[in-house]
N, C-alpha and C. Protein backbone atom coordinates (compact mmCIF):
# COMPACT_ATOMS: atom_id res chain seq x y z
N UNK A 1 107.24 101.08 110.08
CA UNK A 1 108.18 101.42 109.04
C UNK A 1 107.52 101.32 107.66
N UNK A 2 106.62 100.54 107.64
CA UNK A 2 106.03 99.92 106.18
C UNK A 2 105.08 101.28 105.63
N UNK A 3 104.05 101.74 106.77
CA UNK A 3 103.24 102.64 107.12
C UNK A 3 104.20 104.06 106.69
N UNK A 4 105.06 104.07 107.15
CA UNK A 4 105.98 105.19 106.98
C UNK A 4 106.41 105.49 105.93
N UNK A 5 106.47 104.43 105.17
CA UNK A 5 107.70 104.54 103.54
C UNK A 5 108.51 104.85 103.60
N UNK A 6 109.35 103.87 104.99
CA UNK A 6 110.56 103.71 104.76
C UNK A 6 110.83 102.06 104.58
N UNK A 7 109.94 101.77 104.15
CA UNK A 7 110.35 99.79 104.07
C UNK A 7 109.04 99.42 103.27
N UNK A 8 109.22 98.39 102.68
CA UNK A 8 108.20 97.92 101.36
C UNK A 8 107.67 96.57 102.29
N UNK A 9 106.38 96.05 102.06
CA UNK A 9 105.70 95.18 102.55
C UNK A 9 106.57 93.55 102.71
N UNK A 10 107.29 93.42 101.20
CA UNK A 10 108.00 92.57 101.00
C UNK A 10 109.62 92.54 101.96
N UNK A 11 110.28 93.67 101.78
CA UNK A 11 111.38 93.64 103.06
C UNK A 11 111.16 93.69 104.52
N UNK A 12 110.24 93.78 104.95
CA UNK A 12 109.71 93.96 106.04
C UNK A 12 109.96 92.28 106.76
N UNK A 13 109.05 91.78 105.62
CA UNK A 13 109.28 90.39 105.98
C UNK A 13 110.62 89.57 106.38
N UNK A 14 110.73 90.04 105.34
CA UNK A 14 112.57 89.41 105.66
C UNK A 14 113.38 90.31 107.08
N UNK A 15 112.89 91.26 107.04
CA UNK A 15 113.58 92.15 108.51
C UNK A 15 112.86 91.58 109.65
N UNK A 16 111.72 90.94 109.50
CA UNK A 16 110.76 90.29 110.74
C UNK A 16 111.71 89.31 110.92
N UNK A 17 111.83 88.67 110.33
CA UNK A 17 112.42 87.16 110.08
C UNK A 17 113.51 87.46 110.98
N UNK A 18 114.18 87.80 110.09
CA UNK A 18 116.05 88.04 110.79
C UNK A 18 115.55 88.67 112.64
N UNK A 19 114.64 89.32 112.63
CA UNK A 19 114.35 90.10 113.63
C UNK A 19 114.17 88.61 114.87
N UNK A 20 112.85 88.33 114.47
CA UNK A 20 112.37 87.24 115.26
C UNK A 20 114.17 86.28 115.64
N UNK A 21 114.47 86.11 114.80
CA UNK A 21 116.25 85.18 114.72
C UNK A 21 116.88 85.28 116.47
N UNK A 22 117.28 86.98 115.52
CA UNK A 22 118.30 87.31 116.54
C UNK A 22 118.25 88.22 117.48
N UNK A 23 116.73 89.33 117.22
CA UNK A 23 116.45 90.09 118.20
C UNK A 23 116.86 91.27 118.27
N UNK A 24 117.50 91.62 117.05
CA UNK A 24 118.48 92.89 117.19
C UNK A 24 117.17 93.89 116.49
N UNK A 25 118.13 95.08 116.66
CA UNK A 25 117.32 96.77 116.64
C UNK A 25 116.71 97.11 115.27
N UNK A 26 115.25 96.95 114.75
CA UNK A 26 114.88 96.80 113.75
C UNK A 26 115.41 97.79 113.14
N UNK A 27 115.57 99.07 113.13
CA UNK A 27 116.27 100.19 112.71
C UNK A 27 117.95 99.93 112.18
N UNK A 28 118.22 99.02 112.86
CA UNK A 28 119.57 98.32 112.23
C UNK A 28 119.27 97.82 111.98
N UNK A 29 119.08 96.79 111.60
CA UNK A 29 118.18 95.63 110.59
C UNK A 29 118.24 96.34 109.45
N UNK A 30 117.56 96.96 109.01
CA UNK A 30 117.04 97.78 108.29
C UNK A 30 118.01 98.40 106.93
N UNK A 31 118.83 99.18 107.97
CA UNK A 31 120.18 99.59 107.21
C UNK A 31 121.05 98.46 106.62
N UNK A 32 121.19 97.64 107.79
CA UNK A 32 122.08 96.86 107.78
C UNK A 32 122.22 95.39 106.31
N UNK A 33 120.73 95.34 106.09
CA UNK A 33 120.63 94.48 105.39
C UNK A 33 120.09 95.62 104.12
N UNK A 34 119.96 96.65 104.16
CA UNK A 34 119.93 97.87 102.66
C UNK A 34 119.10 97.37 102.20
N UNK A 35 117.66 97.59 102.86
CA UNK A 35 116.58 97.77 102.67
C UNK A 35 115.87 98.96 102.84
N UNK A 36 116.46 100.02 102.88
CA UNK A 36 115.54 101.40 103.29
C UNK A 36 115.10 101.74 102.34
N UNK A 37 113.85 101.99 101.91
CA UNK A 37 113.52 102.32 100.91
C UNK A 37 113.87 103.97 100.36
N UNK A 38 114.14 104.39 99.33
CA UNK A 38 114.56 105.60 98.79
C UNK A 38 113.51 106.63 98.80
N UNK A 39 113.16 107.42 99.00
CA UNK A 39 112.02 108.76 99.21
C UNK A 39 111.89 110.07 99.06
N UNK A 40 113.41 110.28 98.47
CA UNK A 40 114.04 111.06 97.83
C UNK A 40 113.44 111.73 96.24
N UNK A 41 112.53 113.02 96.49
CA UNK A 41 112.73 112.79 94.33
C UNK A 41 113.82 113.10 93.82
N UNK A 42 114.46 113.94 94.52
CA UNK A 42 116.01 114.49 93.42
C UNK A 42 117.00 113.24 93.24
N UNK A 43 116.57 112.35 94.25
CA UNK A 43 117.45 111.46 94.11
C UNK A 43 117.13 110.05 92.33
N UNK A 44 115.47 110.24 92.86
CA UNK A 44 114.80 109.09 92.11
C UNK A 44 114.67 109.99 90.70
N UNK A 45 114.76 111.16 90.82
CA UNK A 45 114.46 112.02 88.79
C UNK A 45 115.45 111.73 88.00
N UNK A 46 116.60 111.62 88.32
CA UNK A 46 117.63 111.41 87.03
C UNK A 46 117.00 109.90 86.60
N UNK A 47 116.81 109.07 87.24
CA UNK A 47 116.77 107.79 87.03
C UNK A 47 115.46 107.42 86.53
N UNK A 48 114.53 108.07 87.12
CA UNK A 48 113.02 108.41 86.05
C UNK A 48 113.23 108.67 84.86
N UNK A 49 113.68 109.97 84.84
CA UNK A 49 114.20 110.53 83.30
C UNK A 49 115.04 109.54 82.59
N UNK A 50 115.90 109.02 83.06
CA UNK A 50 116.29 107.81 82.20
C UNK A 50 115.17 106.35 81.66
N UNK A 51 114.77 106.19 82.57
CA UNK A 51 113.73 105.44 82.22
C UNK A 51 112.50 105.58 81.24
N UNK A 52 112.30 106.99 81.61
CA UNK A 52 111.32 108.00 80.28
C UNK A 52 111.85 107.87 78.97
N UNK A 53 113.32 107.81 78.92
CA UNK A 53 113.89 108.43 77.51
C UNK A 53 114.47 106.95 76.81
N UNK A 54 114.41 105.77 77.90
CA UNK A 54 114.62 104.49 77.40
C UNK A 54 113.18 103.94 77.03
N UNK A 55 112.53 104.44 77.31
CA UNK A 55 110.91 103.49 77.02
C UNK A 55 110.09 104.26 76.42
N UNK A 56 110.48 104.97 74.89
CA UNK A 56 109.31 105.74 74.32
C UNK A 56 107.85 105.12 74.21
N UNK A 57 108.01 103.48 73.25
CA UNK A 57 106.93 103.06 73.08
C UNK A 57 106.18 102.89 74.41
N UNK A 58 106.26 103.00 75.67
CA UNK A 58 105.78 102.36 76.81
C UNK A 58 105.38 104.25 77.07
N UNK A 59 106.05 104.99 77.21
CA UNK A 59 105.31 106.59 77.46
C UNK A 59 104.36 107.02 76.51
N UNK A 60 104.59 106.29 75.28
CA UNK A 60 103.39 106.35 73.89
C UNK A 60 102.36 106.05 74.14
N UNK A 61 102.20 104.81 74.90
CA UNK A 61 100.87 104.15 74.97
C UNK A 61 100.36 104.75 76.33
N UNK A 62 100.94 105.56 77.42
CA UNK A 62 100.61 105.79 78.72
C UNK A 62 99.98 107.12 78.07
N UNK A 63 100.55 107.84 77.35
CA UNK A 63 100.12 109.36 76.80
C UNK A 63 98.78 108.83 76.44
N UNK A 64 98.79 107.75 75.33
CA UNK A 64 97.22 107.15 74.82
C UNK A 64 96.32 107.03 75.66
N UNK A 65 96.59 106.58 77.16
CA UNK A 65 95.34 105.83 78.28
C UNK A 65 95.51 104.95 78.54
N UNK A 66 96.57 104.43 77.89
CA UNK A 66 97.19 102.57 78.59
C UNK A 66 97.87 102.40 80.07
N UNK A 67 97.15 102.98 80.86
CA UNK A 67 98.12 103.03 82.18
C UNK A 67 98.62 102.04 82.48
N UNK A 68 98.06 100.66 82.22
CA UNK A 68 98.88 99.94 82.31
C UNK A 68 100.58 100.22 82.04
N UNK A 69 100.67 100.86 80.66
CA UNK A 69 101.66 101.14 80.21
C UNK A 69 103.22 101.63 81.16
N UNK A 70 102.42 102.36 81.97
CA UNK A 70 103.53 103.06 83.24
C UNK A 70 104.22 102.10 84.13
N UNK A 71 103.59 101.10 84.36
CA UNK A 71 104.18 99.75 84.88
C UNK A 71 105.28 99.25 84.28
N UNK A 72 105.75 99.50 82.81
CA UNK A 72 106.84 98.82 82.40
C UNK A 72 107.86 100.33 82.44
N UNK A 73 107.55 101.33 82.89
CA UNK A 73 108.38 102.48 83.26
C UNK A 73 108.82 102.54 84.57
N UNK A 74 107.78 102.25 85.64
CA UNK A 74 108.40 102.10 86.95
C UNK A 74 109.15 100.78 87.30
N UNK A 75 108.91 99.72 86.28
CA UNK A 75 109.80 98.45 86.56
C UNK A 75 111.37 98.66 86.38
N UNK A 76 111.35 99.77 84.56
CA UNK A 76 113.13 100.29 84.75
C UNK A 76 113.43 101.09 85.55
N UNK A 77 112.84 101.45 86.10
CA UNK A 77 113.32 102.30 87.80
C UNK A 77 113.70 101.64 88.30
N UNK A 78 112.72 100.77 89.28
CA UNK A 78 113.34 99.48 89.72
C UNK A 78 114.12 98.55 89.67
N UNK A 79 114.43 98.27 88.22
CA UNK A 79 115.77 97.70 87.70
C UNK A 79 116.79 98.14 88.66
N UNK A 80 116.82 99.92 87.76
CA UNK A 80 117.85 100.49 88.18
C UNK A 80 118.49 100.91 89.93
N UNK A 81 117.09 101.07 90.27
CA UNK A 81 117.05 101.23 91.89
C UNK A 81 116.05 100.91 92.79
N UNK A 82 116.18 99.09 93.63
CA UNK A 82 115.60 98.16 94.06
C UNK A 82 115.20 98.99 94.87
N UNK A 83 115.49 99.74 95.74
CA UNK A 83 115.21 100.20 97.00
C UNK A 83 114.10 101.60 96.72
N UNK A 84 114.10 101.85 95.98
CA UNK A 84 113.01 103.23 95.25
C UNK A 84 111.83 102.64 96.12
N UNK A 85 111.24 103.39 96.18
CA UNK A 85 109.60 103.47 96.50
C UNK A 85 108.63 103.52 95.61
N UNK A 86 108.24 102.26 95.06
CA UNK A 86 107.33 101.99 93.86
C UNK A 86 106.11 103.49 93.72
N UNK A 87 105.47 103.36 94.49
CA UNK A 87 103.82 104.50 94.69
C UNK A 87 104.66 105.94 94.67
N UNK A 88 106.26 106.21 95.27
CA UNK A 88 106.29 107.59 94.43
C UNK A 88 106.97 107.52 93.44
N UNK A 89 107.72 106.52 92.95
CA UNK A 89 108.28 105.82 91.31
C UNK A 89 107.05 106.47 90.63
N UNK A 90 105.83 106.08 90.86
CA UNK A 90 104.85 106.13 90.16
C UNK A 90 103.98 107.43 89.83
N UNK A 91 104.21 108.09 90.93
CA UNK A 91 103.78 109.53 91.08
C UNK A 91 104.87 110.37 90.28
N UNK A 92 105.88 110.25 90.23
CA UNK A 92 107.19 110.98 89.71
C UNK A 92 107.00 110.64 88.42
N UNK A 93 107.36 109.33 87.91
CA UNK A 93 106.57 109.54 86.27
C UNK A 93 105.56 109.89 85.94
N UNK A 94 104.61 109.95 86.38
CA UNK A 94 103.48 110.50 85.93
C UNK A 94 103.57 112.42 85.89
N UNK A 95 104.02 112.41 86.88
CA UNK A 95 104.24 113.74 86.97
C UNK A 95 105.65 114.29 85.51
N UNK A 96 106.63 113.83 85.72
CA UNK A 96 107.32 113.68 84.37
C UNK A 96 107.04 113.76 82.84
N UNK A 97 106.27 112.99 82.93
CA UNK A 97 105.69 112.87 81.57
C UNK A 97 104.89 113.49 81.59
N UNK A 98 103.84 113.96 82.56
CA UNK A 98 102.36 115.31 82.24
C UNK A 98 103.48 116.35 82.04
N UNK A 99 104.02 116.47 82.68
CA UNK A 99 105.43 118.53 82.09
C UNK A 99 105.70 117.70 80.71
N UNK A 100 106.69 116.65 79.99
CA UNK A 100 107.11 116.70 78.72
C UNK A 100 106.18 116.98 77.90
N UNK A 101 104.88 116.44 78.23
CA UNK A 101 103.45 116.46 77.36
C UNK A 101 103.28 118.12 76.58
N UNK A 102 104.10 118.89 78.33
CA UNK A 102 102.65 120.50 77.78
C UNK A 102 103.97 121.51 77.75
């Protein structure tokens, strides 16, 4: 599942856990405790774009070469939606902001 990107390294754990517990169907697990990770872009762009248009100074300095900078853009993603998939959080802004650029 982790391999797949449908579950983050960190929920996994906790789905092992509960798993090891009680033995039940990791695939329910899964749902059940709303951990699936999101993989969706149409789903994750409005919420990018919000994040873009809340964090100028942080897209300022990413436009500059501060990649660091993009890290405090995919974190208000994450705020907004725990279950997102950080690595395409990350691909989606980037991609976002290279179109506002040109």
């Amino acid at each position: 599942m982790v391999e797949a990107g449908k579950l983050s390294s960190t929920a996994a754990k906790a789905v092992f856990d509960r798993y090891f517990h009680t033995g039940e169907d990791l695939e329910a697990l899964v749902i059940s405790m709303g951990l699936q990770q999101v993989n969706d872009r149409a789903t994750l762009e409005p919420i990018a774009l919000k994040a873009i248009a809340a964090n100028p100074l942080a897209v300022a300095d990413y436009r500059r070469g501060k990649t660091q900078a993009l890290g405090r853009i995919v974190g208000a993603v994450m705020k907004d939606m725990r279950s997102a998939n950080p690595a395409l959080v990350g691909d989606l802004l980037r991609e976002l902001i290279d179109k506002q650029e040109s």
